[in-house]
PDB file of N, CA and C in Angstrom:
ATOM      1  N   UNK A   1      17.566  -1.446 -20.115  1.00  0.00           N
ATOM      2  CA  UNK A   1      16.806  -0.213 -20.091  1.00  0.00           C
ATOM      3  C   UNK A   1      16.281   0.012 -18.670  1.00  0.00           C
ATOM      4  N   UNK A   2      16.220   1.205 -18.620  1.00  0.00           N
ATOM      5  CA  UNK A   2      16.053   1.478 -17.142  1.00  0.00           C
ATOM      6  C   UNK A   2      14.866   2.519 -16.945  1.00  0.00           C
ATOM      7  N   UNK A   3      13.743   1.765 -16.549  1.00  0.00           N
ATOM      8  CA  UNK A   3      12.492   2.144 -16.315  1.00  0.00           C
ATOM      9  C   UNK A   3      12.286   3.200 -14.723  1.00  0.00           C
ATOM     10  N   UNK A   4      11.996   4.545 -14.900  1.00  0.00           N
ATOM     11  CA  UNK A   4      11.696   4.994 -13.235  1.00  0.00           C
ATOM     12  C   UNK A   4      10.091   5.568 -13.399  1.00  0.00           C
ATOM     13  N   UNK A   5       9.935   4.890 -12.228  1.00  0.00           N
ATOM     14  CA  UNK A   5       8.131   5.081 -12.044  1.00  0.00           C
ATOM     15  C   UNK A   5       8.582   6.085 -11.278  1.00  0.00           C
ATOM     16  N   UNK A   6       6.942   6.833 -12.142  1.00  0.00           N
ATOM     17  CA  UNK A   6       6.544   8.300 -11.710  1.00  0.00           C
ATOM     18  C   UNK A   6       6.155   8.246 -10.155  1.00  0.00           C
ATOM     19  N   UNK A   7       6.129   9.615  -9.514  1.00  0.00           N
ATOM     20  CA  UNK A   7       5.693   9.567  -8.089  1.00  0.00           C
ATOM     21  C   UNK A   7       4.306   9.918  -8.223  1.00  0.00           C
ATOM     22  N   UNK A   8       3.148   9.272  -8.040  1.00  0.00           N
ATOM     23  CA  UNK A   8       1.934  10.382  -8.130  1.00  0.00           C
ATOM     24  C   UNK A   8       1.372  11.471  -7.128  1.00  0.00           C
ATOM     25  N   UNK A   9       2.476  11.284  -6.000  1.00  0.00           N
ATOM     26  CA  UNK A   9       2.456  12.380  -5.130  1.00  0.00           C
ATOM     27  C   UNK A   9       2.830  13.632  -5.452  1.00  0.00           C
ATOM     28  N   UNK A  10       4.177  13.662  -6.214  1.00  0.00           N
ATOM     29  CA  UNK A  10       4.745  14.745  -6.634  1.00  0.00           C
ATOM     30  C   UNK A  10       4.282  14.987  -7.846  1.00  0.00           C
ATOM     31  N   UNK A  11       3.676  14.430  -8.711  1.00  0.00           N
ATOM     32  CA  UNK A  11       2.978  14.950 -10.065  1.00  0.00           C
ATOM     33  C   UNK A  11       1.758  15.773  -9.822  1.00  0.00           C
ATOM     34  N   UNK A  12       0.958  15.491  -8.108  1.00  0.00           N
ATOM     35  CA  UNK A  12      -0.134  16.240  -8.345  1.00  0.00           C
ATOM     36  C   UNK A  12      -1.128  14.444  -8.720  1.00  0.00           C
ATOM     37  N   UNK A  13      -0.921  13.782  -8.737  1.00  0.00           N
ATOM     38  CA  UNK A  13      -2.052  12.586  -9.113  1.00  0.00           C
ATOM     39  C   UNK A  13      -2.206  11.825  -8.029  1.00  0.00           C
ATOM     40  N   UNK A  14      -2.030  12.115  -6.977  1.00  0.00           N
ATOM     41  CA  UNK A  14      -2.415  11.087  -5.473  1.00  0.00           C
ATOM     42  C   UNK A  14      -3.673  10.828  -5.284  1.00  0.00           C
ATOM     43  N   UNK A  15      -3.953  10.007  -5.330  1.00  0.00           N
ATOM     44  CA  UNK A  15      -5.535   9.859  -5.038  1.00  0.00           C
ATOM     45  C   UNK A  15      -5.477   9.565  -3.080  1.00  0.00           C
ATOM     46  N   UNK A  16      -6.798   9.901  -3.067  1.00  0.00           N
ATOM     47  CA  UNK A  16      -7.421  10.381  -1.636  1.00  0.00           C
ATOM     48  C   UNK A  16      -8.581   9.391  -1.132  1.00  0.00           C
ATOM     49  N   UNK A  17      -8.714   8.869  -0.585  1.00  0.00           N
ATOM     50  CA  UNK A  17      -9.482   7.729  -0.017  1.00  0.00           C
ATOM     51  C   UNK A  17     -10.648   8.450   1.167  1.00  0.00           C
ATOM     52  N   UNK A  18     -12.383   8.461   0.981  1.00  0.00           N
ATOM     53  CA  UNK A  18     -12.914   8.790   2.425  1.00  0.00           C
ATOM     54  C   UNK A  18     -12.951   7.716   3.477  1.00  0.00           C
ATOM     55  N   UNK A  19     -12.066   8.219   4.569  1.00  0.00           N
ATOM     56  CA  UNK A  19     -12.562   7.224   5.266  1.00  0.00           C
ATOM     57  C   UNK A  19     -13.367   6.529   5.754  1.00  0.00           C
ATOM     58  N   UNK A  20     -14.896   7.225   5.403  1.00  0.00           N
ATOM     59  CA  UNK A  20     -16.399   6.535   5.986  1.00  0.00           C
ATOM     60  C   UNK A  20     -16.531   5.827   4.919  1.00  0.00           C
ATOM     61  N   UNK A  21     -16.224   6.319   3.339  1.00  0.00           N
ATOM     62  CA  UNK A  21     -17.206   5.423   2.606  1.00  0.00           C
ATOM     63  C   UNK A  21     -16.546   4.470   1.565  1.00  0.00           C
ATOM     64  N   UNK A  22     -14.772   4.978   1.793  1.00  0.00           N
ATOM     65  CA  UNK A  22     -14.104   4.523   0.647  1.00  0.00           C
ATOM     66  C   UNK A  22     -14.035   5.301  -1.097  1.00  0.00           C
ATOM     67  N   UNK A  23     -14.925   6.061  -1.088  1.00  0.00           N
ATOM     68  CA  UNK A  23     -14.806   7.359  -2.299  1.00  0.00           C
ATOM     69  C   UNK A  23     -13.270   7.488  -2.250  1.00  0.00           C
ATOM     70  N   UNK A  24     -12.596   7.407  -3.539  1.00  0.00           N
ATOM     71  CA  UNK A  24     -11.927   7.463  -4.000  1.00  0.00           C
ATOM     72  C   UNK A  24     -11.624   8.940  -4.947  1.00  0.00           C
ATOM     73  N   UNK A  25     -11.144   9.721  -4.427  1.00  0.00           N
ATOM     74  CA  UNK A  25     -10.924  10.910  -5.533  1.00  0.00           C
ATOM     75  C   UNK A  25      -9.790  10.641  -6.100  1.00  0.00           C
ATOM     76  N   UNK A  26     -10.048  11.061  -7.346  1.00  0.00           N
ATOM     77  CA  UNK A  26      -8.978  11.105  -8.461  1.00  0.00           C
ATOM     78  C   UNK A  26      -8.847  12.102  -9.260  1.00  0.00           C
ATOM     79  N   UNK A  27      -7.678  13.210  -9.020  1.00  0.00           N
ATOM     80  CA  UNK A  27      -7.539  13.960  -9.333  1.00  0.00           C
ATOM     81  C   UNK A  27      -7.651  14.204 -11.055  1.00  0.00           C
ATOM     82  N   UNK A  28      -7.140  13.342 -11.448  1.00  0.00           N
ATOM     83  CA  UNK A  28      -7.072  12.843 -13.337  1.00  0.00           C
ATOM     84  C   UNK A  28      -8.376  13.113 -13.407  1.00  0.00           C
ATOM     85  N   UNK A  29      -9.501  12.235 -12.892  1.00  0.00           N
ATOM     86  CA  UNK A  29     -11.166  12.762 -12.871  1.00  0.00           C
ATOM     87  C   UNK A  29     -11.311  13.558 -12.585  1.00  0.00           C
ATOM     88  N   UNK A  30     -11.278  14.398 -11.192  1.00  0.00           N
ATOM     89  CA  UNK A  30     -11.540  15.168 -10.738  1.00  0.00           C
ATOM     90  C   UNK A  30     -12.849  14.925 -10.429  1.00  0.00           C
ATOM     91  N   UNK A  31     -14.564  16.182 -10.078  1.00  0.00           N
ATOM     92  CA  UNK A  31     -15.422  15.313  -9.823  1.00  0.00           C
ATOM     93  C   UNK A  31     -16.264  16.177 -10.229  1.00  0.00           C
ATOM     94  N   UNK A  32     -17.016  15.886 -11.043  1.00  0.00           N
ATOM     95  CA  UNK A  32     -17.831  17.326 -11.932  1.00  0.00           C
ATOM     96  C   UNK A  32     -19.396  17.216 -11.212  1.00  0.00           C
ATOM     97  N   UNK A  33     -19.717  16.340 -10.663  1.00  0.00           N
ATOM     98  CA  UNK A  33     -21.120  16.443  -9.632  1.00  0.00           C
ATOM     99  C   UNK A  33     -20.165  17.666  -9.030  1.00  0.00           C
ATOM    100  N   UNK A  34     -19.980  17.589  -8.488  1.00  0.00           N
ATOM    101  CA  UNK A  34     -19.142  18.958  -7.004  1.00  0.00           C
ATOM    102  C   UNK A  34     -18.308  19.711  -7.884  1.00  0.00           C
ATOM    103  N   UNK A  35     -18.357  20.043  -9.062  1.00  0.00           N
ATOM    104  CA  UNK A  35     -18.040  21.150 -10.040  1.00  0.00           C
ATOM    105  C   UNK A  35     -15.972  21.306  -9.731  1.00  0.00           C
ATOM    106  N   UNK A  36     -15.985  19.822  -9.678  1.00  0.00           N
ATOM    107  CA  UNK A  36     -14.320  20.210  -9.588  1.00  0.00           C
ATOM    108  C   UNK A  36     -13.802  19.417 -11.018  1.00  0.00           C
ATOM    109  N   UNK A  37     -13.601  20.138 -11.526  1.00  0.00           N
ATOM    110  CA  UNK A  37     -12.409  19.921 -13.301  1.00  0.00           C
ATOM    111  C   UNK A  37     -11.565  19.062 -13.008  1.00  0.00           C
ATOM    112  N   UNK A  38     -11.295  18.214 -13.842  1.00  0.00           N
ATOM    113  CA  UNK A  38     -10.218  17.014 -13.813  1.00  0.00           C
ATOM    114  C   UNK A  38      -8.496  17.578 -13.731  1.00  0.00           C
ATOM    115  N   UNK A  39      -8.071  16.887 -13.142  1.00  0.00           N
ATOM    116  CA  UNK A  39      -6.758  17.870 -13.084  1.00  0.00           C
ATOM    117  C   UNK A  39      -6.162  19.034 -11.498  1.00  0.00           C
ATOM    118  N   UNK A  40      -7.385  19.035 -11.089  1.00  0.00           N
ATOM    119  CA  UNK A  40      -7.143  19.378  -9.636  1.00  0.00           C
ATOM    120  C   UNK A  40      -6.678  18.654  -8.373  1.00  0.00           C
ATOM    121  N   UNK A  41      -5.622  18.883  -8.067  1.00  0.00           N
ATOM    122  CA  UNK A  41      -5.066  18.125  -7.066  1.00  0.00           C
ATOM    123  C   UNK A  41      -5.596  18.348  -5.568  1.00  0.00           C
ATOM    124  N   UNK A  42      -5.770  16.881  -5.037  1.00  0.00           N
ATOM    125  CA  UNK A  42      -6.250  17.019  -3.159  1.00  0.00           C
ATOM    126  C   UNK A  42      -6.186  17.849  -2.378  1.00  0.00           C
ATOM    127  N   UNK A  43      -5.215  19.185  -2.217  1.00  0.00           N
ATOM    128  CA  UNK A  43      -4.786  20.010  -1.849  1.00  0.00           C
ATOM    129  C   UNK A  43      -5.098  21.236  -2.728  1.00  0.00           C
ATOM    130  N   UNK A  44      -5.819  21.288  -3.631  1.00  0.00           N
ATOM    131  CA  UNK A  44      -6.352  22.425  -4.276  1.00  0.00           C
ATOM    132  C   UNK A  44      -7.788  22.356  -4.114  1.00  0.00           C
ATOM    133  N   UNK A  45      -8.560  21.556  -3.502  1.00  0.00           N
ATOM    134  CA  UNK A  45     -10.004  21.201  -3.487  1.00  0.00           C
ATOM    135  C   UNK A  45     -10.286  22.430  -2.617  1.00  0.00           C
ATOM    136  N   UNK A  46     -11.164  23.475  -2.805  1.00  0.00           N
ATOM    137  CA  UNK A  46     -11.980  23.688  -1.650  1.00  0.00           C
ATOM    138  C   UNK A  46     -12.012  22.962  -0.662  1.00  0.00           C
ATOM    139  N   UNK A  47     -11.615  24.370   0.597  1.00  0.00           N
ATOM    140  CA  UNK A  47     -11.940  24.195   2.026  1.00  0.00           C
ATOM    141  C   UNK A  47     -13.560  23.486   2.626  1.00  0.00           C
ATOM    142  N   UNK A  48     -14.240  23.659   1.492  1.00  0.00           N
ATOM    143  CA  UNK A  48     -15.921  23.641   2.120  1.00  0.00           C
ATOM    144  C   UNK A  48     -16.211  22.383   0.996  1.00  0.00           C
ATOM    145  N   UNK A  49     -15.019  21.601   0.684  1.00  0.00           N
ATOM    146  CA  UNK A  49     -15.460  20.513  -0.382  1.00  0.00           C
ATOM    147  C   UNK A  49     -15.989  19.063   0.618  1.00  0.00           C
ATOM    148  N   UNK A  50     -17.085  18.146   0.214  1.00  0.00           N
ATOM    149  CA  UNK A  50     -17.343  17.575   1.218  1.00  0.00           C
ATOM    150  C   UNK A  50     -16.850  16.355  -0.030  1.00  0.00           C
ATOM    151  N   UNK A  51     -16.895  14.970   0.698  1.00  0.00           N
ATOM    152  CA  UNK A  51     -16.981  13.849  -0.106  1.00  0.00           C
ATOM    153  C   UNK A  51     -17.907  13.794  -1.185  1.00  0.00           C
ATOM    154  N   UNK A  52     -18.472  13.418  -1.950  1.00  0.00           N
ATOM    155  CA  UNK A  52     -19.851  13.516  -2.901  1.00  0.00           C
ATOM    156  C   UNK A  52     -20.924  12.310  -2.729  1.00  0.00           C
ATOM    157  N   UNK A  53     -20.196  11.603  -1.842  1.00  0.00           N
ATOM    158  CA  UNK A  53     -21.052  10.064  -1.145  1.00  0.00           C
ATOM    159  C   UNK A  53     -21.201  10.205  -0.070  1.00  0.00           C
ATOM    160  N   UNK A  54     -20.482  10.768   0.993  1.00  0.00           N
ATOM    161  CA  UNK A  54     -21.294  10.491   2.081  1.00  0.00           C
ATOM    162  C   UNK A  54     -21.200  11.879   3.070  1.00  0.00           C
ATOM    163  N   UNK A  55     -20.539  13.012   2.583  1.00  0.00           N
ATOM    164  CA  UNK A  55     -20.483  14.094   2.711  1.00  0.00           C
ATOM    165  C   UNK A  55     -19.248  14.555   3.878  1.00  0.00           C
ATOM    166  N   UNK A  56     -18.430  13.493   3.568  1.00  0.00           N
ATOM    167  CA  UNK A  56     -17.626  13.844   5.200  1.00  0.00           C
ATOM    168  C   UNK A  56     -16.269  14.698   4.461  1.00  0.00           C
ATOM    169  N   UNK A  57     -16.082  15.708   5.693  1.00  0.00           N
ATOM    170  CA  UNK A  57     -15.202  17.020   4.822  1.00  0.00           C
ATOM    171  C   UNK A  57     -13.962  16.434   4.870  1.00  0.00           C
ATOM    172  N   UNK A  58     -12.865  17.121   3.977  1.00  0.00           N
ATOM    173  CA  UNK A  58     -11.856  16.994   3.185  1.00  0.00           C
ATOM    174  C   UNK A  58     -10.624  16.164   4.701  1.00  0.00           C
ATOM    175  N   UNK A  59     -10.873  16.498   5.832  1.00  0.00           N
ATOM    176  CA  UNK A  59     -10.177  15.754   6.878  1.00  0.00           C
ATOM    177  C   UNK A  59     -10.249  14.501   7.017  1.00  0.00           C
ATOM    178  N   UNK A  60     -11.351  14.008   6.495  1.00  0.00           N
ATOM    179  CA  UNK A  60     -11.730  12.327   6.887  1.00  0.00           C
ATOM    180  C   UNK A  60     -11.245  11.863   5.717  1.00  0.00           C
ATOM    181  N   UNK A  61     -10.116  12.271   4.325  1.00  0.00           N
ATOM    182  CA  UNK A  61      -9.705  11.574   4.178  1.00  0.00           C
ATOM    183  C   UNK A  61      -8.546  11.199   3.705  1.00  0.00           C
ATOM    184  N   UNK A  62      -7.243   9.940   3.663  1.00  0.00           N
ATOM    185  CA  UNK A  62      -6.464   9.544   3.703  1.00  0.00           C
ATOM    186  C   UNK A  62      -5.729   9.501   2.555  1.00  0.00           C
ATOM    187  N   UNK A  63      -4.273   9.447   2.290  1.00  0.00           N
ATOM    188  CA  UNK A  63      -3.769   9.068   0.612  1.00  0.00           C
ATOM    189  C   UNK A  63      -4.174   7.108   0.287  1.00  0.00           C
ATOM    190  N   UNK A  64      -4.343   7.537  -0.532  1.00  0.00           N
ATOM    191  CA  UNK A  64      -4.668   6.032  -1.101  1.00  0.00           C
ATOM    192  C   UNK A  64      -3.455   5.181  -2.043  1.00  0.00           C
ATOM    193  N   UNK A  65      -3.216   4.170  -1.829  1.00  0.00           N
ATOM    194  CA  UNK A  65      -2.056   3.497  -2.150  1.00  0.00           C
ATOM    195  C   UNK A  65      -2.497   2.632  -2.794  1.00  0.00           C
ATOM    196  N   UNK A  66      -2.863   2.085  -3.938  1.00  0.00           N
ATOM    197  CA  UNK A  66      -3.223   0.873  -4.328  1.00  0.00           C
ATOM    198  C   UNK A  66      -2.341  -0.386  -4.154  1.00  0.00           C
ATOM    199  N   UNK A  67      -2.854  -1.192  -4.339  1.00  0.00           N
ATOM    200  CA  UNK A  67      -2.003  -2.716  -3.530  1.00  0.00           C
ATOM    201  C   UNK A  67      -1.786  -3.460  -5.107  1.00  0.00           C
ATOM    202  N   UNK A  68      -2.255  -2.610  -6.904  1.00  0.00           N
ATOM    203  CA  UNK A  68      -1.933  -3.099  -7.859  1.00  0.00           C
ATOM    204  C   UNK A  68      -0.937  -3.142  -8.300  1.00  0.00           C
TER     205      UNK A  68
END
């Protein structure tokens, strides 16, 4: 049987890493303090969306790769 793992880039599920604080967004969560609905992808966030920990805007941060 032949198993193919999903991309979570191309599904829309990439998670996003801040680089100051390590906040982790996850689109599946999404982040309802900052009124964003689960299901919104990194690239659909508001322009004026800041981190929700340490407030640094949507540039400071990186795709996140887990090492699991």
């Amino acid at each position: 049987m032949n198993v193919k793992e999903t991309d979570p880039e191309q599904s829309g599920n990439q998670e996003w890493m801040c680089a100051e604080c390590g906040y982790i967004y996850d689109p599946a969560e999404g982040n309802l303090e900052t009124n964003i609905r689960p299901g919104v992808p990194f690239d659909k966030l508001p322009e004026d969306w800041n981190c929700p920990v340490c407030d640094r805007p949507k540039n400071q941060f990186t795709k996140f790769v887990s090492q699991l």
